[in-house]
N, C-alpha and C. Protein backbone atom coordinates (compact mmCIF):
# COMPACT_ATOMS: atom_id res chain seq x y z
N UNK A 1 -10.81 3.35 -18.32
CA UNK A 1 -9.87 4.27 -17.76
C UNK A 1 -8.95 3.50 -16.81
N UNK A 2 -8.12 3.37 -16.86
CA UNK A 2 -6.47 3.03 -16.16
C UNK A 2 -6.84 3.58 -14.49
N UNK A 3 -6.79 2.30 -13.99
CA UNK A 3 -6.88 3.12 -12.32
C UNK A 3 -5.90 3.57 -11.60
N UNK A 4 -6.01 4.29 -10.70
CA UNK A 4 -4.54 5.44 -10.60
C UNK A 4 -4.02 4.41 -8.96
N UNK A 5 -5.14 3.45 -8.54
CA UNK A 5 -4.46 2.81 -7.06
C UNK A 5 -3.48 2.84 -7.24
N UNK A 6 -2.79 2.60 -6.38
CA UNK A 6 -1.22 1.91 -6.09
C UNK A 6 -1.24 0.86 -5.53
N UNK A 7 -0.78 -0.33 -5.91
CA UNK A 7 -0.88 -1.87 -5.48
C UNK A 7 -0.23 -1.56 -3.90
N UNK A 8 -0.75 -2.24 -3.46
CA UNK A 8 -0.07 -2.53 -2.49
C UNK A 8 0.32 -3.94 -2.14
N UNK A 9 1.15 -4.79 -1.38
CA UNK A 9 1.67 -5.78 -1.12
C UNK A 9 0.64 -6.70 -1.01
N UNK A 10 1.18 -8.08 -1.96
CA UNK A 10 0.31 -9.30 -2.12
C UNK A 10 -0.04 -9.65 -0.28
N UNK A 11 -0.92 -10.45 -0.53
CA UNK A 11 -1.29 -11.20 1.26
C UNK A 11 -0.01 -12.24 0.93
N UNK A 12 0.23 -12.46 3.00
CA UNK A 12 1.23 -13.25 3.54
C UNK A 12 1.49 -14.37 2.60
N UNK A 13 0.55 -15.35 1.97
CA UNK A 13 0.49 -16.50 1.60
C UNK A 13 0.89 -16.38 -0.10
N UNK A 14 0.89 -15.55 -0.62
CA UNK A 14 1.49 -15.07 -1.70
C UNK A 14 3.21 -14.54 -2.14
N UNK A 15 3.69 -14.50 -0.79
CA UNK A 15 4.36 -13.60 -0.77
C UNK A 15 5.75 -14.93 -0.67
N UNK A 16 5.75 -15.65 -0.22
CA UNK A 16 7.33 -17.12 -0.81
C UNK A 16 7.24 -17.27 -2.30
N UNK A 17 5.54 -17.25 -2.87
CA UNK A 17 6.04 -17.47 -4.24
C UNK A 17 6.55 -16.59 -5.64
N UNK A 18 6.07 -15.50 -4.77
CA UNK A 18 6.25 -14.29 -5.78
C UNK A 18 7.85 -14.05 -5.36
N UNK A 19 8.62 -14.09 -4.21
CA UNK A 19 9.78 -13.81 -4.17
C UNK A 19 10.86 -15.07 -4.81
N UNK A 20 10.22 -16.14 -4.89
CA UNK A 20 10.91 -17.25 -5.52
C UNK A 20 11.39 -16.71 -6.91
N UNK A 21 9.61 -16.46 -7.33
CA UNK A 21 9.59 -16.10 -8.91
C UNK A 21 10.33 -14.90 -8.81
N UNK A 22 10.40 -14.03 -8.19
CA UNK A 22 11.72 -12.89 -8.55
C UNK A 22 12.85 -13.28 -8.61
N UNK A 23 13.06 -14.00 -7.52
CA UNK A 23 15.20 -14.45 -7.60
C UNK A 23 15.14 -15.32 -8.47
N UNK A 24 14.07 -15.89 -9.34
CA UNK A 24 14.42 -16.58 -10.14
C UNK A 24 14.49 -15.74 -11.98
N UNK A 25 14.38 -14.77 -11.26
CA UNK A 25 14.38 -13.43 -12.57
C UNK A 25 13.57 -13.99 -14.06
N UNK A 26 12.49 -14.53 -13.60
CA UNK A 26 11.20 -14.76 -14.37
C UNK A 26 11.20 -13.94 -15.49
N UNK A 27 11.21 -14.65 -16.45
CA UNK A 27 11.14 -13.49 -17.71
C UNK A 27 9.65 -14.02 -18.46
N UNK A 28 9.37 -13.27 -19.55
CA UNK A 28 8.17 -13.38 -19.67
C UNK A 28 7.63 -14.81 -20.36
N UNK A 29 8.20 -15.69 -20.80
CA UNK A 29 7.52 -17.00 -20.80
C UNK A 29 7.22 -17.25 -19.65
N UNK A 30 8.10 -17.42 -18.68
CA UNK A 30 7.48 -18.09 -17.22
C UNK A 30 6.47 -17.42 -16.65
N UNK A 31 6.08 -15.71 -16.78
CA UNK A 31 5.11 -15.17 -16.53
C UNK A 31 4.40 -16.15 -17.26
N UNK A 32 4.04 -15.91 -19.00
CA UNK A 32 3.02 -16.68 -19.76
C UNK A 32 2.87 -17.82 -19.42
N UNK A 33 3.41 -18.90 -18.61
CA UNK A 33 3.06 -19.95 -18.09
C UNK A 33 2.42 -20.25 -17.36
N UNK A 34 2.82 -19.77 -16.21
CA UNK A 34 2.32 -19.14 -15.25
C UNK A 34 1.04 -18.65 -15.57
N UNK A 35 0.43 -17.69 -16.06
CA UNK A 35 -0.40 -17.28 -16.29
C UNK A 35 -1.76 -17.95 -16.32
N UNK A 36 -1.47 -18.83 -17.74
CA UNK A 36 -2.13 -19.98 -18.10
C UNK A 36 -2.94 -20.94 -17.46
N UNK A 37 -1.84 -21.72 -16.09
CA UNK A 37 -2.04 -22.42 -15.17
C UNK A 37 -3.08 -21.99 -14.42
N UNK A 38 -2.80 -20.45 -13.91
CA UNK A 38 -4.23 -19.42 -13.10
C UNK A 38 -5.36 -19.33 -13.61
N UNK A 39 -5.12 -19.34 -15.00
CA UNK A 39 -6.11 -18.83 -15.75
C UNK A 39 -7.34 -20.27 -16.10
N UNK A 40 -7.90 -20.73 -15.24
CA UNK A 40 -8.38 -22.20 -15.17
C UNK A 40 -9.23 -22.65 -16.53
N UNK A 41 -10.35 -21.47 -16.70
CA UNK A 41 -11.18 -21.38 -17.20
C UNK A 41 -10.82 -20.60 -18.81
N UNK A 42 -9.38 -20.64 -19.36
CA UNK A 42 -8.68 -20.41 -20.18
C UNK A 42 -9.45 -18.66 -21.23
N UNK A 43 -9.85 -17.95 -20.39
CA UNK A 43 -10.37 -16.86 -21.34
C UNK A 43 -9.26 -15.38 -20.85
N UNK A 44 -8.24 -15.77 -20.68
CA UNK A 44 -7.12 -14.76 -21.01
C UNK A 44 -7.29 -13.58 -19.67
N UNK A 45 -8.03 -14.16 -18.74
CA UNK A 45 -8.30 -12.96 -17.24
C UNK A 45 -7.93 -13.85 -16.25
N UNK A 46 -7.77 -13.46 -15.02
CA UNK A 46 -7.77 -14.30 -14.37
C UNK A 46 -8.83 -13.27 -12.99
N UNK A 47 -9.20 -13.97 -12.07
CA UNK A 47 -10.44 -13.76 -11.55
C UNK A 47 -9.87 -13.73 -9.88
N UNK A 48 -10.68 -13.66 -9.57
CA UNK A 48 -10.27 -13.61 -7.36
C UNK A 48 -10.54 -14.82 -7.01
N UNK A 49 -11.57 -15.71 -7.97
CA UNK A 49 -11.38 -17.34 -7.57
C UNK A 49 -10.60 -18.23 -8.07
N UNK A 50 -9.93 -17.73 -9.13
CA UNK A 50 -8.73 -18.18 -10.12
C UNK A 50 -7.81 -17.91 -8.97
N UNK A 51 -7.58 -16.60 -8.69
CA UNK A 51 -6.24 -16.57 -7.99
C UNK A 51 -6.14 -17.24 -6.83
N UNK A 52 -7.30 -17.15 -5.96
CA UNK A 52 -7.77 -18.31 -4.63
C UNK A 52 -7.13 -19.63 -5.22
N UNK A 53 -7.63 -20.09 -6.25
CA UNK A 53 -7.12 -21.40 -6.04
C UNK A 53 -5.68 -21.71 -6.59
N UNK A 54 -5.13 -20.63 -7.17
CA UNK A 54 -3.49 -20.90 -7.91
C UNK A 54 -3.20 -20.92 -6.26
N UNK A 55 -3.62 -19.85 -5.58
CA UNK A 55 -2.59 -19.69 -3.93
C UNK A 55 -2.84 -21.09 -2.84
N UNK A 56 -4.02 -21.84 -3.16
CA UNK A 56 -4.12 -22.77 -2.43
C UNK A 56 -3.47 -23.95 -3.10
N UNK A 57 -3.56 -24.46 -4.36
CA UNK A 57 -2.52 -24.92 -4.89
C UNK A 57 -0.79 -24.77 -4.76
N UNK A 58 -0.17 -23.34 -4.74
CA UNK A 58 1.06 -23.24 -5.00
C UNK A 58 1.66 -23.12 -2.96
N UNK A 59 0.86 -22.78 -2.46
CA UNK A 59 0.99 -22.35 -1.08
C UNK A 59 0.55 -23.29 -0.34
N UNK A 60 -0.71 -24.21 -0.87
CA UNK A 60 -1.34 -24.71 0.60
C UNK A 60 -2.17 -24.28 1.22
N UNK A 61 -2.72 -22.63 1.31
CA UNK A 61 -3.26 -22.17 2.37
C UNK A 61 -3.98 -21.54 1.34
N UNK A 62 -5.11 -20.89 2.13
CA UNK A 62 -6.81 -20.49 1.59
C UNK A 62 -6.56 -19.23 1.92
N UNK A 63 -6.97 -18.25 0.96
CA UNK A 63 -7.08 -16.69 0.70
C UNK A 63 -7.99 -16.50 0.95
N UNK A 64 -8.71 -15.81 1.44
CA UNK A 64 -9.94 -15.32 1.80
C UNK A 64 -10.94 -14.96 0.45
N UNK A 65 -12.21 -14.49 0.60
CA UNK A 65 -12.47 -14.02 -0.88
C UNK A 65 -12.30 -12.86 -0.73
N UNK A 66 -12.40 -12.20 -0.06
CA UNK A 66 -12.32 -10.39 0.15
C UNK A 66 -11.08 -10.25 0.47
N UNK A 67 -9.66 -10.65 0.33
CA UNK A 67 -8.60 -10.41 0.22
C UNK A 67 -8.05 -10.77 -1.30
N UNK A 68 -8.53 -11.79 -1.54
CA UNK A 68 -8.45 -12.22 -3.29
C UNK A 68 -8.86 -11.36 -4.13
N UNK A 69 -10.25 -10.97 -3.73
CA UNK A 69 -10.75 -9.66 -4.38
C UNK A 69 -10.00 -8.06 -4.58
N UNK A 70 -9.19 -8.09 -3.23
CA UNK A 70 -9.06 -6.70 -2.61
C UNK A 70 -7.40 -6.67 -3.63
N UNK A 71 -7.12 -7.98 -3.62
CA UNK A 71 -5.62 -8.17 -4.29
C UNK A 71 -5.89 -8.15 -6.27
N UNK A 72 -6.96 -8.54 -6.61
CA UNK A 72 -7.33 -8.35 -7.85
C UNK A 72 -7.39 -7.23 -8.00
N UNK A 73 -8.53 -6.48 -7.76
CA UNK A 73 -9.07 -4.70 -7.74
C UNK A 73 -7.54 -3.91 -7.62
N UNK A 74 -6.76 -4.00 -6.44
CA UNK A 74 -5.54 -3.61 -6.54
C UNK A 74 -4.66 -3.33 -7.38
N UNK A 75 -4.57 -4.88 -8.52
CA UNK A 75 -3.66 -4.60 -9.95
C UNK A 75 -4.55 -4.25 -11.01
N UNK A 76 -5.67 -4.38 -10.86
CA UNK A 76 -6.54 -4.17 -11.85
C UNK A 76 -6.53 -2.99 -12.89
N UNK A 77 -5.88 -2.78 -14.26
CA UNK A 77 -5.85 -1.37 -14.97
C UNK A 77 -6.43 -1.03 -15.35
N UNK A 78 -7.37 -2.12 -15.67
CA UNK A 78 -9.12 -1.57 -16.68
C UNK A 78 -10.12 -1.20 -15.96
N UNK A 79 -9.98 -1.99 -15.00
CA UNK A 79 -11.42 -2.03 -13.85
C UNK A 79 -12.61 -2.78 -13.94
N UNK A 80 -12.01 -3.88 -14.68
CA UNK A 80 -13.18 -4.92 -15.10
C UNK A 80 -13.35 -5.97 -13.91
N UNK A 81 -12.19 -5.56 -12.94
CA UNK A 81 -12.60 -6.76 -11.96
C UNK A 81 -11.83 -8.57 -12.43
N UNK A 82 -10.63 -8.38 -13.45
CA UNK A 82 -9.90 -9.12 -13.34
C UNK A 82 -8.89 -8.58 -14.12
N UNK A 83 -7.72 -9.56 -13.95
CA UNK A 83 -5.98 -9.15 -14.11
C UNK A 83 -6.28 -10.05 -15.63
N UNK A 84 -5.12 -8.77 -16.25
CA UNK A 84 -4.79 -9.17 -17.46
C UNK A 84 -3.53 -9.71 -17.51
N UNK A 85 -2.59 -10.18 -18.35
CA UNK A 85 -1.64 -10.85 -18.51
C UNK A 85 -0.54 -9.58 -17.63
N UNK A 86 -0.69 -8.17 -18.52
CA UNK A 86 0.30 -7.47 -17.84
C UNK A 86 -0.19 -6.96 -16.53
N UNK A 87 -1.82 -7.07 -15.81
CA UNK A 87 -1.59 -6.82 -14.73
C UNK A 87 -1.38 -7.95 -13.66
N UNK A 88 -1.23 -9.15 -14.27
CA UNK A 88 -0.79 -10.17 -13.37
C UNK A 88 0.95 -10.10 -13.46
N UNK A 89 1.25 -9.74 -14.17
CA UNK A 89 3.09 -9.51 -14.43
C UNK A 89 3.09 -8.32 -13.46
N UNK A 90 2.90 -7.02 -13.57
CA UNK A 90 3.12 -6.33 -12.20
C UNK A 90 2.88 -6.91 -10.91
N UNK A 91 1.48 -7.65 -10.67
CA UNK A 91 1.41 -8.26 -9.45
C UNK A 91 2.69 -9.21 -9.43
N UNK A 92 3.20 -9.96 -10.17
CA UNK A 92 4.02 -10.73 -9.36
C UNK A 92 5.58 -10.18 -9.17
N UNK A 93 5.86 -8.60 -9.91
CA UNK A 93 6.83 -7.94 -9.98
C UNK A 93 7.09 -6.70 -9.18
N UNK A 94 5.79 -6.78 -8.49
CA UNK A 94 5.83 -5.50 -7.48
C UNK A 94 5.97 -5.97 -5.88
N UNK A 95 6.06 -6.82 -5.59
CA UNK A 95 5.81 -7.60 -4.44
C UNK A 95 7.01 -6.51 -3.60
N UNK A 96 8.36 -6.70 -4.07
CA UNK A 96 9.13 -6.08 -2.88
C UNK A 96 8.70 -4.58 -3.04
N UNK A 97 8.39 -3.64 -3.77
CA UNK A 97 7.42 -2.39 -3.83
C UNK A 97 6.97 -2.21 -2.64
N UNK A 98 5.96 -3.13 -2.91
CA UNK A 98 4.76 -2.64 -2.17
C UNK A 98 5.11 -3.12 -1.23
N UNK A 99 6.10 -3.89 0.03
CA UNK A 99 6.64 -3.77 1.07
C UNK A 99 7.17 -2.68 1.31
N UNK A 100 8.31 -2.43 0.50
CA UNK A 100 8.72 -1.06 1.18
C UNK A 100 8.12 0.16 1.31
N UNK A 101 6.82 -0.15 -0.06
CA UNK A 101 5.91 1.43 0.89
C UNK A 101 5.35 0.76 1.96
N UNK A 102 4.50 -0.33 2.20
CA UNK A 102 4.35 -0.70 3.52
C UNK A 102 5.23 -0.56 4.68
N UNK A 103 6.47 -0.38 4.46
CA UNK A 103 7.06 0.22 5.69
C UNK A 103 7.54 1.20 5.97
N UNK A 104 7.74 1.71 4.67
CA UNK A 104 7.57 3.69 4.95
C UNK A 104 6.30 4.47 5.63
N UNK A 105 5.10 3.84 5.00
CA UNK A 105 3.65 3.83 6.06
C UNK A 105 3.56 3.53 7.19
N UNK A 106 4.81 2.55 7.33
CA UNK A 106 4.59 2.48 9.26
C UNK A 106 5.45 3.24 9.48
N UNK A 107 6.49 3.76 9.29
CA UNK A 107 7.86 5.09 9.61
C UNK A 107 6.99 6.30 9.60
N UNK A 108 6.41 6.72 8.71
CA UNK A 108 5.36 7.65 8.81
C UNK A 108 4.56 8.10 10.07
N UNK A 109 3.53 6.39 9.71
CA UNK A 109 2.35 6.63 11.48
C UNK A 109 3.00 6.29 12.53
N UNK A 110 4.69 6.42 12.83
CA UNK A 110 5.09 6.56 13.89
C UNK A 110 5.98 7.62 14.03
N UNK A 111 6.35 8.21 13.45
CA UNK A 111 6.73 9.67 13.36
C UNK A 111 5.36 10.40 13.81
N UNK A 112 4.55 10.23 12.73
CA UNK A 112 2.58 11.31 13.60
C UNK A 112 2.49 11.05 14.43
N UNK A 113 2.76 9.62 14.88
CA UNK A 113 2.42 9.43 16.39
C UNK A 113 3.01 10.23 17.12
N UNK A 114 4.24 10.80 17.13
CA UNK A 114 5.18 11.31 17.76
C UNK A 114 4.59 12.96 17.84
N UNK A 115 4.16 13.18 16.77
CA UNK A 115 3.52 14.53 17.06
C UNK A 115 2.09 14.54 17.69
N UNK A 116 1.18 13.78 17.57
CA UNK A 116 -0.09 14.27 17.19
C UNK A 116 -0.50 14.18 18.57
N UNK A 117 -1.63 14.58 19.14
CA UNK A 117 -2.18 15.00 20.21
C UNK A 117 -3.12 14.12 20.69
N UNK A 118 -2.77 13.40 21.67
CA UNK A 118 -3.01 12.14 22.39
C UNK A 118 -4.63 12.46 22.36
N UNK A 119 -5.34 11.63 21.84
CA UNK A 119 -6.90 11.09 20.97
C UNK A 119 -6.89 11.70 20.31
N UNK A 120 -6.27 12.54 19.88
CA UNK A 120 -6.71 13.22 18.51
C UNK A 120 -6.81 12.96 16.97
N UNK A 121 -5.32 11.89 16.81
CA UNK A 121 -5.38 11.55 15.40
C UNK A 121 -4.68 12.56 14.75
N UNK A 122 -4.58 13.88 15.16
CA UNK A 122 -3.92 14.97 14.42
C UNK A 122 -2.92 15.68 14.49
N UNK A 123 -2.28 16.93 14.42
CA UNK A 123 -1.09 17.25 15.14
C UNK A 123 -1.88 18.47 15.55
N UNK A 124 -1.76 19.37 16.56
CA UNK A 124 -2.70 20.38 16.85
C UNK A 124 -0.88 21.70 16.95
N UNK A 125 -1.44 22.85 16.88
CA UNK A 125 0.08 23.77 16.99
C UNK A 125 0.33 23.62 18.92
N UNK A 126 -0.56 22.98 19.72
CA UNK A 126 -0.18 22.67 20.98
C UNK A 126 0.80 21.54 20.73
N UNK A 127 0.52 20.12 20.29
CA UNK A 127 1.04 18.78 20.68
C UNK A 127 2.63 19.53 19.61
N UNK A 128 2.18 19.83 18.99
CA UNK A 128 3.51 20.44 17.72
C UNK A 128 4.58 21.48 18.51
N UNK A 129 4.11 22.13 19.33
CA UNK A 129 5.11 22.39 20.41
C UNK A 129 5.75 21.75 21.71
N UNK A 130 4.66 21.05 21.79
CA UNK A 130 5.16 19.67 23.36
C UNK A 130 6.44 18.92 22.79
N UNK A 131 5.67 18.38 21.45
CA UNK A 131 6.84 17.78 20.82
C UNK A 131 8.50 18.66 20.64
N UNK A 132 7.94 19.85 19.87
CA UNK A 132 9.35 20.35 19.63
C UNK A 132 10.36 20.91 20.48
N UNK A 133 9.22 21.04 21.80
CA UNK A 133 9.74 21.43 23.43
C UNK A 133 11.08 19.82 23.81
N UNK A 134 10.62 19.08 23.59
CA UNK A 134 11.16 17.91 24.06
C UNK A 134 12.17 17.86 22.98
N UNK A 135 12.17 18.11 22.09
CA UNK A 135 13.04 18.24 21.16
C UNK A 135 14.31 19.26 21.30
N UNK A 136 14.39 19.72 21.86
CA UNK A 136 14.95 21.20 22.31
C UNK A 136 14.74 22.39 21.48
N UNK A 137 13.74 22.35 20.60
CA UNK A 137 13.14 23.23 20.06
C UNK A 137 12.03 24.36 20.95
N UNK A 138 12.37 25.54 21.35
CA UNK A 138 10.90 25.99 22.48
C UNK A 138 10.62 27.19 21.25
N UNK A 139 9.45 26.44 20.99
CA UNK A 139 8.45 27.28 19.75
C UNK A 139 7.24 27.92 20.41
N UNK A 140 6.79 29.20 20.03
CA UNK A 140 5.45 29.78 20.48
C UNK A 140 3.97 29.15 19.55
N UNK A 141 3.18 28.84 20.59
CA UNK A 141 2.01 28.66 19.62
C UNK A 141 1.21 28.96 19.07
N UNK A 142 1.60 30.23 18.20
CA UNK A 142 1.70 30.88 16.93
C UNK A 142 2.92 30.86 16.05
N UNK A 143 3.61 30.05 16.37
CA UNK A 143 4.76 29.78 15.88
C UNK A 143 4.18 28.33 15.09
N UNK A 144 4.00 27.51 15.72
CA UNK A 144 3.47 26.44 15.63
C UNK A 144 2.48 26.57 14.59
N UNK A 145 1.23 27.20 15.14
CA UNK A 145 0.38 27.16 14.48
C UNK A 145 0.73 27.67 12.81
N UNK A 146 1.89 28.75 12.95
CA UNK A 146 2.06 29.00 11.26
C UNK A 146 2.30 27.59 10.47
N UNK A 147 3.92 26.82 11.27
CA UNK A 147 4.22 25.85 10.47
C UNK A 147 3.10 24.69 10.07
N UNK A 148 1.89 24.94 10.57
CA UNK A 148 1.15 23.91 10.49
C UNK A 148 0.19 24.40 9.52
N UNK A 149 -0.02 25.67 9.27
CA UNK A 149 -1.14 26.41 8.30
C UNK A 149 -0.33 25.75 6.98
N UNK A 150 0.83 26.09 6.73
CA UNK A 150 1.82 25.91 5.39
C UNK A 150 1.53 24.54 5.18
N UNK A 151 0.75 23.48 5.58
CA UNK A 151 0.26 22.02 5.18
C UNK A 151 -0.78 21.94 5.50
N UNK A 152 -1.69 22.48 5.73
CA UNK A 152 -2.73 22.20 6.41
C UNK A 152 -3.50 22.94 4.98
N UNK A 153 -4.08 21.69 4.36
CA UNK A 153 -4.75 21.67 2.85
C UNK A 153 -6.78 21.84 3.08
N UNK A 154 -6.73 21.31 4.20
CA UNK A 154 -8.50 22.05 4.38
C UNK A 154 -8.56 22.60 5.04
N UNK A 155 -7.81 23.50 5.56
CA UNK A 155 -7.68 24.52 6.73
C UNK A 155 -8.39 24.38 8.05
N UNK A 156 -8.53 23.17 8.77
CA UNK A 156 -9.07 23.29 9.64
C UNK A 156 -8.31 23.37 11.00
N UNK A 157 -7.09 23.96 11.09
CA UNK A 157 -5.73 24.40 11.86
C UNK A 157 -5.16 23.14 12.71
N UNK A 158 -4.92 22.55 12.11
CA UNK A 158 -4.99 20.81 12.41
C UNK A 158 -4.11 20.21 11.25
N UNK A 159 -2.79 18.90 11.41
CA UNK A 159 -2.39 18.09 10.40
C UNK A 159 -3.01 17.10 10.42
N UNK A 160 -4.11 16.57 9.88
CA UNK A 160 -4.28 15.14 9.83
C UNK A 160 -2.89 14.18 9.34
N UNK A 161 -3.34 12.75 9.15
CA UNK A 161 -2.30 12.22 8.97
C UNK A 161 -1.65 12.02 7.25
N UNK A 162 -2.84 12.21 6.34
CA UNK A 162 -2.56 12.73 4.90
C UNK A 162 -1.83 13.74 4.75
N UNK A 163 -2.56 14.51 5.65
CA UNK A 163 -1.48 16.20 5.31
C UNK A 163 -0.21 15.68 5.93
N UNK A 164 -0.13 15.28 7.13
CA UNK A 164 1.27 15.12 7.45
C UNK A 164 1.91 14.39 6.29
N UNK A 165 1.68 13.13 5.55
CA UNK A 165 1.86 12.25 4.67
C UNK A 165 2.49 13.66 3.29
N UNK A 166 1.88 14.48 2.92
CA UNK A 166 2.46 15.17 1.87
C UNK A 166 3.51 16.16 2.26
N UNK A 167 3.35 16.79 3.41
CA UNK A 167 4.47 17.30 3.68
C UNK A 167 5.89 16.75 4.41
N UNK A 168 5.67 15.60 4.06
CA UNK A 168 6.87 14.57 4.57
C UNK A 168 7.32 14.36 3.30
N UNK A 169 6.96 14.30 2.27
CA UNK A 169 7.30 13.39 0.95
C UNK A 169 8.12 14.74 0.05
């Protein structure tokens, strides 16, 4: 079964060569070359110690194994625990992607921040009025509390930061 993750952005030390290989508008031989080279042990996968050592080779610098891993599992479509030809071609084609959701995720948890209720983690229909008070919004909190029922998906009269996450999108 096809895993539904969403990649997210290669680690730091990955990330000069995959943008090289983009402006260099890599078409698919240079993927298949590429490939090859990773692929040490020549059986058409490539592995989290395969990719460890293409990045210490092409970079210089040492990947961790639980980031190698975490970056395999990531593109992974089968779920066998290594990249196939086309999920190593997305990994090296998604790189600016998965930055920019990485920084819509931080635009996000600083917008919640802006609402949510200092230790809480959440938005409560109190902090949701402090906020909209400062806002020049002066809302009652039952006012509040409605706009917050209309997202609030386990009803516990509270936005976590998921719920906030869907009713932003």
């Amino acid at each position: 079964m096809p895993s539904t993750k969403k990649p997210k952005s290669p680690p730091e030390p990955l990330r000069p060569v995959l943008h090289e290989i983009q402006a260099a508008n890599a078409s698919d031989d240079v993927f298949a070359r590429l490939f090859h080279c990773v692929d040490s042990n020549g059986d058409g996968k490539i592995s989290a110690p395969e990719l460890q050592g293409c990045v210490r080779r092409l970079v210089g610098e040492d990947l961790g194994d639980e980031e190698a891993r975490s970056v395999v599992a990531m593109h992974d479509s089968d779920g066998d625990g290594l990249l196939c030809f086309d999920d190593f071609v997305r990994l090296m084609v998604g790189c600016d992607e998965g930055e920019e959701e990485e920084k819509e995720e931080r635009r996000l948890r600083e917008a919640f921040k802006v609402y949510e209720m200092e230790g809480e983690d959440c938005i409560t229909p109190k902090s949701l009025r402090r906020t909209l008070g400062r806002l020049g919004e002066n809302r009652s909190i039952e006012e509040c509390g409605f706009m917050i029922r209309r997202y609030d998906a386990n009803g516990d009269g509270v936005l976590s930061f998921d719920e906030f996450r869907l009713m932003m999108l």
